[in-house]
C-alpha atoms as a PDB file:
ATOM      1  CA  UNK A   1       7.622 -28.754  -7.414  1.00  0.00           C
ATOM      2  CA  UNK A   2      11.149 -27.786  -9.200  1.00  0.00           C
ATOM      3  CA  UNK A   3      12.334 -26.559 -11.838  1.00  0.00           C
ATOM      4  CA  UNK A   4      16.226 -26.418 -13.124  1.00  0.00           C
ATOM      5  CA  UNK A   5      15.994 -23.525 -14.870  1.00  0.00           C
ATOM      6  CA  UNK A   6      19.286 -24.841 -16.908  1.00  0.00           C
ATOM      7  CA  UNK A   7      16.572 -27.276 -19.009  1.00  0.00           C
ATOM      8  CA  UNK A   8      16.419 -25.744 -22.166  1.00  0.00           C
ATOM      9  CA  UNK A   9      14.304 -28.384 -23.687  1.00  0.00           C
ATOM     10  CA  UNK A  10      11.337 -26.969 -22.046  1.00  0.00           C
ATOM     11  CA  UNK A  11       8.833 -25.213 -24.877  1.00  0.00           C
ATOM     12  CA  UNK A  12       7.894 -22.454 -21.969  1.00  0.00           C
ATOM     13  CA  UNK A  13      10.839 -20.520 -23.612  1.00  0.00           C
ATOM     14  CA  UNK A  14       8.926 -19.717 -26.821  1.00  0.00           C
ATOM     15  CA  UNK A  15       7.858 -16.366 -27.502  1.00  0.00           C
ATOM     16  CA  UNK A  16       4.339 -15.661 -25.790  1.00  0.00           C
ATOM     17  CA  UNK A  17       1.563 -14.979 -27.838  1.00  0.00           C
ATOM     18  CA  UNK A  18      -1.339 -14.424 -24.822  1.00  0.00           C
ATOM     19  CA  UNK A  19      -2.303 -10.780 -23.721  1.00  0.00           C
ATOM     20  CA  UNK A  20       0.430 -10.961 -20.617  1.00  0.00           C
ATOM     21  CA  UNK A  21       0.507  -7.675 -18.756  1.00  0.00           C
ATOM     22  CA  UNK A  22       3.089  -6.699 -15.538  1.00  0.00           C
ATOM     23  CA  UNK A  23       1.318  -5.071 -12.585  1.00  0.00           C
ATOM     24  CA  UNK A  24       3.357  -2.592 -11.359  1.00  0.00           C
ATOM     25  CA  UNK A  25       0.638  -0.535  -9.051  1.00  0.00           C
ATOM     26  CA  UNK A  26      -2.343  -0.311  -6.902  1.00  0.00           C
ATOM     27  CA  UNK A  27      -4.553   0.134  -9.615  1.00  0.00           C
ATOM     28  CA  UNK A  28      -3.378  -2.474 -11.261  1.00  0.00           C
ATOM     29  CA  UNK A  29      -3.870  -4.753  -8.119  1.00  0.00           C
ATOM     30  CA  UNK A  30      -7.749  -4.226  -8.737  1.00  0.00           C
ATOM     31  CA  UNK A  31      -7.193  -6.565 -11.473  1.00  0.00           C
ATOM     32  CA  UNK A  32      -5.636  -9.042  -9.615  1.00  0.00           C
ATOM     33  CA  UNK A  33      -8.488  -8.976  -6.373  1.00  0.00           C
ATOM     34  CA  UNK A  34     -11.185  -9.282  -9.124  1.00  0.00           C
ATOM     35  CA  UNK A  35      -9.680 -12.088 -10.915  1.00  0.00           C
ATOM     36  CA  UNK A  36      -9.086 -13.962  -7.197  1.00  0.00           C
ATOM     37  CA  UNK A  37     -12.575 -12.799  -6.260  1.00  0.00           C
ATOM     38  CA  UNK A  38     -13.938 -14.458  -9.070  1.00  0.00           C
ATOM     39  CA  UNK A  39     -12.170 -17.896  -8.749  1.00  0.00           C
ATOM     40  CA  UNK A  40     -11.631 -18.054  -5.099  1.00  0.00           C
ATOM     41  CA  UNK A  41     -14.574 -16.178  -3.447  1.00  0.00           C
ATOM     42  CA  UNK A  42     -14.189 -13.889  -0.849  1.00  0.00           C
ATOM     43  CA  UNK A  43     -13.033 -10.794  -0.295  1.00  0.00           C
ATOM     44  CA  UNK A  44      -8.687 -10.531  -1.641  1.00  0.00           C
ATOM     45  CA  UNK A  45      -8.229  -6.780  -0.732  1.00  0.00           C
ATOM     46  CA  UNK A  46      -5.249  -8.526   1.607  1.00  0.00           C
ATOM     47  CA  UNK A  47      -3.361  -8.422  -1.839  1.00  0.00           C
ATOM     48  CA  UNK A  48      -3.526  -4.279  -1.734  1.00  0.00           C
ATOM     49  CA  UNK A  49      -1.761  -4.679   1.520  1.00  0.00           C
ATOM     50  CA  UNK A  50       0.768  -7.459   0.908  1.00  0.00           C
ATOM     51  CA  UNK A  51       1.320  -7.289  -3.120  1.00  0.00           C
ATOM     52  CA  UNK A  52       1.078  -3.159  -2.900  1.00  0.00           C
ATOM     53  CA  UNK A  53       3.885  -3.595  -0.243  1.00  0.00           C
ATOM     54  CA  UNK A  54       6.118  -5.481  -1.752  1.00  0.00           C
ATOM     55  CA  UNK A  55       5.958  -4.171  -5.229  1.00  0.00           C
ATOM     56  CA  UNK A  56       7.628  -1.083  -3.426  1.00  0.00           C
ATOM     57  CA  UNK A  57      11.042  -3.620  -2.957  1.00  0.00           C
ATOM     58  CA  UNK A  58      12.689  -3.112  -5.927  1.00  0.00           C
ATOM     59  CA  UNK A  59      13.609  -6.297  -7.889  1.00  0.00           C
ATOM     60  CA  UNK A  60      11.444  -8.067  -5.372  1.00  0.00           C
ATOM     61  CA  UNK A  61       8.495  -9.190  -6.478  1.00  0.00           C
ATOM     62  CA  UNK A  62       6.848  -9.310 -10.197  1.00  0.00           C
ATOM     63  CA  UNK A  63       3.149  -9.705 -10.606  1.00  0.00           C
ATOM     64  CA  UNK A  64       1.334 -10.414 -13.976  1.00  0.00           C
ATOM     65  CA  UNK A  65      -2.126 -10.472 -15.480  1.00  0.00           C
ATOM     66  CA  UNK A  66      -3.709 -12.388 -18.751  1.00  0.00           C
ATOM     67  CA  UNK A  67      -6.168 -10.861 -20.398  1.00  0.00           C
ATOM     68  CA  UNK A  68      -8.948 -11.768 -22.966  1.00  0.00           C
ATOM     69  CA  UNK A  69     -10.428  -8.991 -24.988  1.00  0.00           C
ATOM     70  CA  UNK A  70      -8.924  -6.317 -22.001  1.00  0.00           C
ATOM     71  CA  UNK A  71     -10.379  -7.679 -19.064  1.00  0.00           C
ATOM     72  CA  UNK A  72      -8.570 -10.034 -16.755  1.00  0.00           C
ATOM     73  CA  UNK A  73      -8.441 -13.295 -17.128  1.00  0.00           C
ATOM     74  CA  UNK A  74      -5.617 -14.734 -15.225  1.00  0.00           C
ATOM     75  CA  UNK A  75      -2.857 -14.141 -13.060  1.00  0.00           C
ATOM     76  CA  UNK A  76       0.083 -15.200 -10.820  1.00  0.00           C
ATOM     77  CA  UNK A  77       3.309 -13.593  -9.522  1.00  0.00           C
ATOM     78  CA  UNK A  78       6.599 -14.393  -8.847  1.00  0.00           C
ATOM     79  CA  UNK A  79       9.082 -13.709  -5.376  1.00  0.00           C
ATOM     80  CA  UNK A  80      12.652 -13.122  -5.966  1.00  0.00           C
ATOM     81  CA  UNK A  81      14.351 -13.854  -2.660  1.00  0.00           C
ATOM     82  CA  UNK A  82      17.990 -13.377  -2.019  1.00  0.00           C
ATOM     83  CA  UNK A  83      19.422 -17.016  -3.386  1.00  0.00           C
ATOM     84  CA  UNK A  84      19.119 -19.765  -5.834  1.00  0.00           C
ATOM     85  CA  UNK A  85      15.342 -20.143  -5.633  1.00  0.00           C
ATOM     86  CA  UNK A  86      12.370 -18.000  -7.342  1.00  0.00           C
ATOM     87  CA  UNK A  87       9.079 -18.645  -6.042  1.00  0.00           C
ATOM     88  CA  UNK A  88       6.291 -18.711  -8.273  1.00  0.00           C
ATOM     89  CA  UNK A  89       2.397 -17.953  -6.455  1.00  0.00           C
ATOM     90  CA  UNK A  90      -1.419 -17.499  -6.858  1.00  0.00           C
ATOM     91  CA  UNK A  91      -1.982 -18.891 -10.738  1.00  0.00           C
ATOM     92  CA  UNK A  92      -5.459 -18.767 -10.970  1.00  0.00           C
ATOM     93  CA  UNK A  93      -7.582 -18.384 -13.805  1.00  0.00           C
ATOM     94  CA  UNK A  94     -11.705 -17.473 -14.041  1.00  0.00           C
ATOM     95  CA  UNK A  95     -13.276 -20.503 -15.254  1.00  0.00           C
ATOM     96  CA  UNK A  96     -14.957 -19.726 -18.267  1.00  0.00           C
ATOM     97  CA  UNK A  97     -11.014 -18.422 -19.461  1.00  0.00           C
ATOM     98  CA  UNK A  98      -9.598 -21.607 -19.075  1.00  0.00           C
ATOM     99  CA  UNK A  99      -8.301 -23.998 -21.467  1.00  0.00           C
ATOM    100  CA  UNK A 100      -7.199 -21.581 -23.313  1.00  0.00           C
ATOM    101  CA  UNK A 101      -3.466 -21.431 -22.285  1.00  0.00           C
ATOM    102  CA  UNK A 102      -3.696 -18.381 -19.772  1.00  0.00           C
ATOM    103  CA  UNK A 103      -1.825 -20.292 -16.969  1.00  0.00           C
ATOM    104  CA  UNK A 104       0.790 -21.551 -19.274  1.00  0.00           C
ATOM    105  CA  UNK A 105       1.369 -18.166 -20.962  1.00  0.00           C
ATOM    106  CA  UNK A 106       1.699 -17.198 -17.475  1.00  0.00           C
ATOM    107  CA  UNK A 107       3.693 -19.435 -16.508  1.00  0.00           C
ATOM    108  CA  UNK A 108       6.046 -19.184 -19.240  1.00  0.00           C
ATOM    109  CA  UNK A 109       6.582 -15.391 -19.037  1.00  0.00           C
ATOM    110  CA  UNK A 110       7.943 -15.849 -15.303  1.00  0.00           C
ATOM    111  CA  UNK A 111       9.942 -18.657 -15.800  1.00  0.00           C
ATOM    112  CA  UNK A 112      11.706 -16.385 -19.168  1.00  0.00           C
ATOM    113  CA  UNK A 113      11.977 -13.403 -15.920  1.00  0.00           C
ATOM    114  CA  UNK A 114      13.451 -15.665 -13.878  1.00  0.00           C
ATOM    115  CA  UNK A 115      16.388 -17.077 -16.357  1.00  0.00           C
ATOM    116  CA  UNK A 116      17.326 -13.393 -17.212  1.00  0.00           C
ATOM    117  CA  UNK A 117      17.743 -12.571 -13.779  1.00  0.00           C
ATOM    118  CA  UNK A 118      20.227 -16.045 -12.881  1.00  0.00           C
ATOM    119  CA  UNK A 119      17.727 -18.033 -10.833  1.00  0.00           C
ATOM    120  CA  UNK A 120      19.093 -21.505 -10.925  1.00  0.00           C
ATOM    121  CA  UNK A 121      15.539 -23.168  -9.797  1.00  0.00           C
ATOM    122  CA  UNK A 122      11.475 -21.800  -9.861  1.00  0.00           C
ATOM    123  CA  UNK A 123       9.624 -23.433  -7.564  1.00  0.00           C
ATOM    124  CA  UNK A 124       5.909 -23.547  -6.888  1.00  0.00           C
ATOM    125  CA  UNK A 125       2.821 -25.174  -4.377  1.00  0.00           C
ATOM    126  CA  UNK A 126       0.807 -27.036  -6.737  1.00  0.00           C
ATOM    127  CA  UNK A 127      -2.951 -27.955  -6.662  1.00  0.00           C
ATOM    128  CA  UNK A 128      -4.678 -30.830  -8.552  1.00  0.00           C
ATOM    129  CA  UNK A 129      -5.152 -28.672 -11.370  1.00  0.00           C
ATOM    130  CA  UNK A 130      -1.933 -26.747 -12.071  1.00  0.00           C
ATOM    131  CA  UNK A 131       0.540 -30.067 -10.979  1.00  0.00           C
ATOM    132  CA  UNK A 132      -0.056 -32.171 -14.149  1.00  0.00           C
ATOM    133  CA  UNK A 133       0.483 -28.316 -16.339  1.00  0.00           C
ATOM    134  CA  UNK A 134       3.813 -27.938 -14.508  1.00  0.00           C
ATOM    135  CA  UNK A 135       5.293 -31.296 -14.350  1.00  0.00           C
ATOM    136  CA  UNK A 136       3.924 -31.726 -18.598  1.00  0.00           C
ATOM    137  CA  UNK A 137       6.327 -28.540 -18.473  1.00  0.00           C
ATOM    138  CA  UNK A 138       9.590 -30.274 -16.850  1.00  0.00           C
ATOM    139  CA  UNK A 139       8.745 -29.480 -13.115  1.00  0.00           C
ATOM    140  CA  UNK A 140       9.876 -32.143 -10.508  1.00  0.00           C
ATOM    141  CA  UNK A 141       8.240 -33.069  -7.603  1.00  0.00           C
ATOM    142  CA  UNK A 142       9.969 -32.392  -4.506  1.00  0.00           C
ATOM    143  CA  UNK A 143       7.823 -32.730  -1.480  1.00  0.00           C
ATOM    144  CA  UNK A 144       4.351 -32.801  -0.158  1.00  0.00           C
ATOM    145  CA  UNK A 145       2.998 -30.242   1.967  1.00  0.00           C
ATOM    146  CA  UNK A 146       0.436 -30.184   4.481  1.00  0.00           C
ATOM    147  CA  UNK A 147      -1.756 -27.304   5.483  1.00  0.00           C
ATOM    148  CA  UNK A 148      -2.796 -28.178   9.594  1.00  0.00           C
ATOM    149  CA  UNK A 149      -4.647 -25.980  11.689  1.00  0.00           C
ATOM    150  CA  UNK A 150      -3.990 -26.631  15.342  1.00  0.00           C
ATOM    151  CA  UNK A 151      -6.618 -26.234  17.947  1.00  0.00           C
ATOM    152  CA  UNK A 152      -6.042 -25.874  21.703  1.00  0.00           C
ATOM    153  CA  UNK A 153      -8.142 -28.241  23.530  1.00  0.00           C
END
């Protein structure tokens, strides 16, 4: 999904009220793993490697955290490619934190990142539970895509 970031009608450019924290290092990655751990399963300690990595490329990549009476609750981070286009990733919240407006807070303090550094457009893969929060927010959809895997026979 899209979003012109020249909409001003959208109420994601309110102040934010939530507990919204930047990561800027490794130990603040451990927040990150264990909130992705606790929605997603698994083991995230890819995000050291990848995340870590690319928080070292300045003005590249921004990663944030919610939190809920200082632990975290939710989080998501934004790419900021050479271009037009910022990419938002990863918003996932722990479920007994949701409903509360973590992913919008979220969502709101990278879109406000993005218009103060000129992106024209934000653009994000949505799931069946964050689509109908973006789009309520002005996002457009603008294609479908399709995870395959492809096995040799």
């Amino acid at each position: 999904m899209v979003f012109n970031m020249q909409d001003t009608s959208s109420s994601l450019f309110a102040p934010v009220t939530a507990d919204i924290r930047r990561i800027t290092d490794m130990e603040g990655l451990q927040d990150v793993v264990a909130v992705l751990d606790a929605v997603w399963g698994g083991h995230n300690a890819w995000v050291f490697d990848r995340l870590g990595g690319h928080l070292k490329i300045k003005d590249y990549l921004s990663v944030y955290a919610a939190y809920v009476e200082n632990k975290p609750a939710s989080i998501a981070w934004t790419y900021f490619p050479t271009g037009q286009f910022a990419t938002l990733f990863a918003g996932s919240t722990i479920k007994e934190y949701r409903n509360q407006g973590l992913y919008t807070s979220l969502l709101a303090t990278r879109l406000q990142e993005i218009r103060r550094r000129g992106y024209h457009y934000a653009v994000v893969e949505t799931g069946a539970m964050s689509g109908p929060i973006v789009e309520k927010h002005g996002f457009r959809h603008l294609t479908t895509v399709y995870d395959f895997e492809w096995k040799r026979n």
